[in-house]
PDB file of N, CA and C in Angstrom:
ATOM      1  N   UNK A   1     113.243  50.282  34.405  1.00  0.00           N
ATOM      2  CA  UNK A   1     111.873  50.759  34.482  1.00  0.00           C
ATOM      3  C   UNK A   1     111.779  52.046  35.302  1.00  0.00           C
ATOM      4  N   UNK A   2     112.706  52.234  36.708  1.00  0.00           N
ATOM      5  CA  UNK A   2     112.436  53.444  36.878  1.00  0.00           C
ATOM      6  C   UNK A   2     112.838  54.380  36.586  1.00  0.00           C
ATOM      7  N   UNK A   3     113.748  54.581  35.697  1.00  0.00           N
ATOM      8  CA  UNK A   3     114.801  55.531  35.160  1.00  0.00           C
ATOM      9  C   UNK A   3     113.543  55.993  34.048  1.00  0.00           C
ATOM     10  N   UNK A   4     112.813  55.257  33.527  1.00  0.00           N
ATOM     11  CA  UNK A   4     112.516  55.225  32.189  1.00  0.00           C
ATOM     12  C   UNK A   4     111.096  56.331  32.947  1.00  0.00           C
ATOM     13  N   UNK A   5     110.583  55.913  34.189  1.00  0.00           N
ATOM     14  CA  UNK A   5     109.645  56.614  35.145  1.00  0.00           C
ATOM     15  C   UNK A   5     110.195  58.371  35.699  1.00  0.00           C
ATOM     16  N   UNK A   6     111.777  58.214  35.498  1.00  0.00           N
ATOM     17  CA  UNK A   6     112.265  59.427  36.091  1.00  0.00           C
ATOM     18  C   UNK A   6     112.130  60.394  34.995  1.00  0.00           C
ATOM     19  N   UNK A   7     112.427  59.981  33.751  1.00  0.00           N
ATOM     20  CA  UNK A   7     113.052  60.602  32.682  1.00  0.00           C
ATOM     21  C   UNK A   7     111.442  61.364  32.428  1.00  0.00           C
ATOM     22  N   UNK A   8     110.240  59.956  32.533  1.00  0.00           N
ATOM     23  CA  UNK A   8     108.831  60.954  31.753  1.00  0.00           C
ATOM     24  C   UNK A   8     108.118  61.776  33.147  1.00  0.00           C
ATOM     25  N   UNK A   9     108.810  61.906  34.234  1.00  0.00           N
ATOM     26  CA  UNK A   9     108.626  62.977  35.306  1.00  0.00           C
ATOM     27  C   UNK A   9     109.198  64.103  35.089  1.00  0.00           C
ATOM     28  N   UNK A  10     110.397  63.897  34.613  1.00  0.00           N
ATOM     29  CA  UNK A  10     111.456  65.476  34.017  1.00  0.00           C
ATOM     30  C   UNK A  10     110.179  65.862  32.695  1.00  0.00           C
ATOM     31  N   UNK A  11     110.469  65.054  32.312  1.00  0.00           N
ATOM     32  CA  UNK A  11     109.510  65.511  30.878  1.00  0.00           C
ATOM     33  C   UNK A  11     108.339  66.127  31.106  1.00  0.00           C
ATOM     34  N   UNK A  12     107.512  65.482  31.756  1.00  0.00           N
ATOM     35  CA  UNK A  12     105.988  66.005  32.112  1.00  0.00           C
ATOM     36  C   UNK A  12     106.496  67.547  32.862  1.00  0.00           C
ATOM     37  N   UNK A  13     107.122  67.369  33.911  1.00  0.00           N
ATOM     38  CA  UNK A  13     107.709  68.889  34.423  1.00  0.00           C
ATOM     39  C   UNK A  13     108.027  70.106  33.369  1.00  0.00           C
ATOM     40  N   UNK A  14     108.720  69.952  32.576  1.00  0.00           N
ATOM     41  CA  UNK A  14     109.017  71.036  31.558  1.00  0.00           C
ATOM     42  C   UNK A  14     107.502  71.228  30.853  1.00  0.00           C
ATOM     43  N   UNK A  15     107.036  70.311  30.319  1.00  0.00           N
ATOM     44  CA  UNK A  15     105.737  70.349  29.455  1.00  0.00           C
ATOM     45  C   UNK A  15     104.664  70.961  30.099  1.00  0.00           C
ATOM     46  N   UNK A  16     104.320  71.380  31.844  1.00  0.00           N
ATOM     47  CA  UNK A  16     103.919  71.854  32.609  1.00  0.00           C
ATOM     48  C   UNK A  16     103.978  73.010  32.603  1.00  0.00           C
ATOM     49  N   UNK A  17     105.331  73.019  32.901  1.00  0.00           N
ATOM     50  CA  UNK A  17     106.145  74.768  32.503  1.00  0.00           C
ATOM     51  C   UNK A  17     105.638  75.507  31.751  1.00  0.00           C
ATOM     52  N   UNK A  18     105.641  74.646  30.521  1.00  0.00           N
ATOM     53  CA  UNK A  18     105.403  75.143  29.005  1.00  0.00           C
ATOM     54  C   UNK A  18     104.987  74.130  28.050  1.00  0.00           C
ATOM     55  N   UNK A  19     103.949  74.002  27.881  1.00  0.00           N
ATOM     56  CA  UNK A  19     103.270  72.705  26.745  1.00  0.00           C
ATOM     57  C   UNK A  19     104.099  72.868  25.631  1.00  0.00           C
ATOM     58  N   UNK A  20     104.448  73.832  25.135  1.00  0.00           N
ATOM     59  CA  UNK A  20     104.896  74.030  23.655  1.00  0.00           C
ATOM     60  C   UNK A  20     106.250  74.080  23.567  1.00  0.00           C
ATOM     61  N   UNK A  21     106.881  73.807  24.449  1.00  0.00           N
ATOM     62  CA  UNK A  21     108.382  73.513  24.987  1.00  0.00           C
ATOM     63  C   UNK A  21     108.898  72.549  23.390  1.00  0.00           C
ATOM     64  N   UNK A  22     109.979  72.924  22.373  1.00  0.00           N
ATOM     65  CA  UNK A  22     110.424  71.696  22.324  1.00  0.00           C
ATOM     66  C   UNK A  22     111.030  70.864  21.964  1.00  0.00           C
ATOM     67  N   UNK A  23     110.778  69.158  22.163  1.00  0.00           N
ATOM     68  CA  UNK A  23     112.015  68.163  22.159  1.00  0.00           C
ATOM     69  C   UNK A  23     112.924  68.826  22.812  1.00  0.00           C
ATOM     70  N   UNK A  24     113.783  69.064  21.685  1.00  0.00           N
ATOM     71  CA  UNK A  24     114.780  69.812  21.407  1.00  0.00           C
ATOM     72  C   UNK A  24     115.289  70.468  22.587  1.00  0.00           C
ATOM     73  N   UNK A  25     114.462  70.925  23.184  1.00  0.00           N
ATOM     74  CA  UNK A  25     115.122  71.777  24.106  1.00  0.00           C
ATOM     75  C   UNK A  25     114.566  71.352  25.767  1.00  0.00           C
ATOM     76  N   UNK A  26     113.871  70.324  25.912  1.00  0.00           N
ATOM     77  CA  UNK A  26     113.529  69.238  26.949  1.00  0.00           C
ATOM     78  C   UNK A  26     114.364  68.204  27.065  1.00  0.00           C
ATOM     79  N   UNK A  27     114.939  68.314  25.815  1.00  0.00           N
ATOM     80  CA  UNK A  27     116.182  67.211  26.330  1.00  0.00           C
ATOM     81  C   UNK A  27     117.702  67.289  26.407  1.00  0.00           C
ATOM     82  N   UNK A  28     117.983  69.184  25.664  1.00  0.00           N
ATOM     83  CA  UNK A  28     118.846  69.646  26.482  1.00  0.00           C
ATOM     84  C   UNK A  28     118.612  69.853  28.161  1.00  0.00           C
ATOM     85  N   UNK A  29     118.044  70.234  28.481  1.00  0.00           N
ATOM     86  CA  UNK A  29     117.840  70.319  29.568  1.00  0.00           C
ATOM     87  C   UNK A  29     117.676  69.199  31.107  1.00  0.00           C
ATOM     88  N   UNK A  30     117.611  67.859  30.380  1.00  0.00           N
ATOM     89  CA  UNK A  30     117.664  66.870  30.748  1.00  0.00           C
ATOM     90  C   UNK A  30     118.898  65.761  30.504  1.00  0.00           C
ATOM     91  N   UNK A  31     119.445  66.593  29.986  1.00  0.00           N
ATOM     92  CA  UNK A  31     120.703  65.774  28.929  1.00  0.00           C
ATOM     93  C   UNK A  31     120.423  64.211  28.363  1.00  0.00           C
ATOM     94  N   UNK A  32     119.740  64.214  27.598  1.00  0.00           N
ATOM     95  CA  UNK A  32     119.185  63.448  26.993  1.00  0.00           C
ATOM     96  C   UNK A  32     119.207  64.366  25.323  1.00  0.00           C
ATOM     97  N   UNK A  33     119.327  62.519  24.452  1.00  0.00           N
ATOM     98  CA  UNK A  33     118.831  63.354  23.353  1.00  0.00           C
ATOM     99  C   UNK A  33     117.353  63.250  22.665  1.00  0.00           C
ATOM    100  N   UNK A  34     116.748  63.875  22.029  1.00  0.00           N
ATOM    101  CA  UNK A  34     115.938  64.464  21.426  1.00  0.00           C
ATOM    102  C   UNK A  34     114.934  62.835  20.730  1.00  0.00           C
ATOM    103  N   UNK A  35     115.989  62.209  20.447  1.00  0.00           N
ATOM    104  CA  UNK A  35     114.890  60.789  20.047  1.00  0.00           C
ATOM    105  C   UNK A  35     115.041  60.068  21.602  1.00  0.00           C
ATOM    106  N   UNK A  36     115.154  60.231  21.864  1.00  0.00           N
ATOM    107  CA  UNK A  36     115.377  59.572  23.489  1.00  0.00           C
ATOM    108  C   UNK A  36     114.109  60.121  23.856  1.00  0.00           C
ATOM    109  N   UNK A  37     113.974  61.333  24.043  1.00  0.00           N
ATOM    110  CA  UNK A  37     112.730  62.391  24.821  1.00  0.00           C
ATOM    111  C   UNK A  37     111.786  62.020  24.045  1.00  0.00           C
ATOM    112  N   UNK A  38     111.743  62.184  22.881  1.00  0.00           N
ATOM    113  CA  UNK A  38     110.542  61.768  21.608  1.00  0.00           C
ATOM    114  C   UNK A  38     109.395  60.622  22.194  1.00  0.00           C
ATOM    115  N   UNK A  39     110.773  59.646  22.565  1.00  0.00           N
ATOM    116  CA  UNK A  39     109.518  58.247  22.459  1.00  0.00           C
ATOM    117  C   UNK A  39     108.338  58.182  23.336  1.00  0.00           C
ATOM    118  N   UNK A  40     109.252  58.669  24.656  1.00  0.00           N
ATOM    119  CA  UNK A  40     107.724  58.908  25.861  1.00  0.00           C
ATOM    120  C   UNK A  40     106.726  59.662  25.439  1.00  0.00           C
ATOM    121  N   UNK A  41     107.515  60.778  24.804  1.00  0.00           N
ATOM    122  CA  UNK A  41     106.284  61.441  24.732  1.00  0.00           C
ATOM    123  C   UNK A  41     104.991  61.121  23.526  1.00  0.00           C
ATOM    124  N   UNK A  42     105.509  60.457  22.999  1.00  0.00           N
ATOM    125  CA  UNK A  42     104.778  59.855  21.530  1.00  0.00           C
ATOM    126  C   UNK A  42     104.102  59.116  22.673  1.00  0.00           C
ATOM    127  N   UNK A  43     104.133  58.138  23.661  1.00  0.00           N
ATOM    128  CA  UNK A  43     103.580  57.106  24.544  1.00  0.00           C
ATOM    129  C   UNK A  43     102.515  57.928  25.149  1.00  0.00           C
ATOM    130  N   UNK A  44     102.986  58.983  25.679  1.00  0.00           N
ATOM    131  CA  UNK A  44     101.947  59.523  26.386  1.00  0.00           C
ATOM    132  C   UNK A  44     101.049  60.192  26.306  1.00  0.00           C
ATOM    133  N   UNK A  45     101.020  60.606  24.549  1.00  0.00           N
ATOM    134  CA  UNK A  45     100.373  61.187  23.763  1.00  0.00           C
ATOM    135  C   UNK A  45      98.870  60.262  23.388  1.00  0.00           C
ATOM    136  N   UNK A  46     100.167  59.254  23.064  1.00  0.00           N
ATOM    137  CA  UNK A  46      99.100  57.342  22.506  1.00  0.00           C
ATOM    138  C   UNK A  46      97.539  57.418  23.873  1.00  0.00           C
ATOM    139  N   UNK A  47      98.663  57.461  24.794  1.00  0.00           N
ATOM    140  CA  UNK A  47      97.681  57.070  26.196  1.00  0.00           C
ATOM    141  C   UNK A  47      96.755  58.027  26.579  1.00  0.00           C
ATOM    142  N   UNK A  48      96.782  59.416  26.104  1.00  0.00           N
ATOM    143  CA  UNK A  48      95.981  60.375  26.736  1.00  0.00           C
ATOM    144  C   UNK A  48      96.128  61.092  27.738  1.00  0.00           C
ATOM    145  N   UNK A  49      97.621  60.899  28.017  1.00  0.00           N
ATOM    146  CA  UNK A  49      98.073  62.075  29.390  1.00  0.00           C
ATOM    147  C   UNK A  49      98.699  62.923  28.717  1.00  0.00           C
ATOM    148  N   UNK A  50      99.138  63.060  27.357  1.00  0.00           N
ATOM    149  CA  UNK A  50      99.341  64.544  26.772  1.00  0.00           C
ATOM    150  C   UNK A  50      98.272  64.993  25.637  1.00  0.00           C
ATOM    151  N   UNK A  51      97.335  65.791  25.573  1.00  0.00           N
ATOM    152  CA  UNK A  51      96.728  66.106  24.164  1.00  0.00           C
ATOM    153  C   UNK A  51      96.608  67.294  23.620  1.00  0.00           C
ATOM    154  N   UNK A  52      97.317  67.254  22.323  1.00  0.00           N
ATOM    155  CA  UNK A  52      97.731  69.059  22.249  1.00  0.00           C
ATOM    156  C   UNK A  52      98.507  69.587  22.884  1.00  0.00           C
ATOM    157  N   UNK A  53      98.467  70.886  23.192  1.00  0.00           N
ATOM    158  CA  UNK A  53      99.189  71.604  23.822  1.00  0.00           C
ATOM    159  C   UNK A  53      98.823  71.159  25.663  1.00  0.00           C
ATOM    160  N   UNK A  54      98.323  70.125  25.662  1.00  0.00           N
ATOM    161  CA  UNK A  54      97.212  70.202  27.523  1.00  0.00           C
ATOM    162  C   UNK A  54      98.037  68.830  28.226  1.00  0.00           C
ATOM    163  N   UNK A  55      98.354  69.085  29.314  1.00  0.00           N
ATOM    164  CA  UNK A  55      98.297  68.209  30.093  1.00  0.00           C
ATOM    165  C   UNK A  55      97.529  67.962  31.065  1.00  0.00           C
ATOM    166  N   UNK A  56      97.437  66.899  31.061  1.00  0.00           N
ATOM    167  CA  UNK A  56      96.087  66.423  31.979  1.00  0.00           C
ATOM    168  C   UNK A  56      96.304  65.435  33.092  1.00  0.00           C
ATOM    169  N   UNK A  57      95.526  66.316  34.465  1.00  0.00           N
ATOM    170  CA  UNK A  57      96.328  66.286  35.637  1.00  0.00           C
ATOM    171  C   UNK A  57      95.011  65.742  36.424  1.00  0.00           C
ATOM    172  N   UNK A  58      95.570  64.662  36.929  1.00  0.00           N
ATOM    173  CA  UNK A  58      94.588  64.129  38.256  1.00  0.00           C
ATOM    174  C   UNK A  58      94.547  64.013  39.875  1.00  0.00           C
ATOM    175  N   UNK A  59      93.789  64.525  40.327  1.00  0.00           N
ATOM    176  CA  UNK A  59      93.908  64.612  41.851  1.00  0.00           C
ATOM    177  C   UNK A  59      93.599  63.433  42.185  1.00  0.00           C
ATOM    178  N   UNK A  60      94.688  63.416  43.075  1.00  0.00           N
ATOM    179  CA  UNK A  60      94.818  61.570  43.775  1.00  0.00           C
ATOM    180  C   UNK A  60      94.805  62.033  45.130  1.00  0.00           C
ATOM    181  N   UNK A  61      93.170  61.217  46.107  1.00  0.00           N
ATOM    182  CA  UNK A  61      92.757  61.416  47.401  1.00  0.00           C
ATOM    183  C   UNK A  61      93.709  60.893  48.146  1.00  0.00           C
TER     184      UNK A  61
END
């Protein structure tokens, strides 16, 4: 579980960088492959912390 927490922190980081970053080249960079990187992000897409090109960022008091 936390690996799986590390991997969509690398991920969200690049996508930060650059929304339009991709797969492909988020998971060279992570050494990971490309359906590996896919699935979170399909998850986090599902959930509403990625939409479009936007990530969406919350300030925590």
């Amino acid at each position: 579980m936390i690996y799986c927490w590390m991997l969509s922190t690398q991920i969200l980081d690049h996508l930060a960088e650059n929304a339009r970053k991709p797969i492909l080249e988020i998971a060279r960079n992570i050494v990971a492959s490309s359906a590996y990187v896919h699935q979170p992000v399909r998850k986090m897409e599902e959930v509403g912390i990625i939409s479009g090109s936007y990530i969406k960022t919350i300030k925590r008091s």
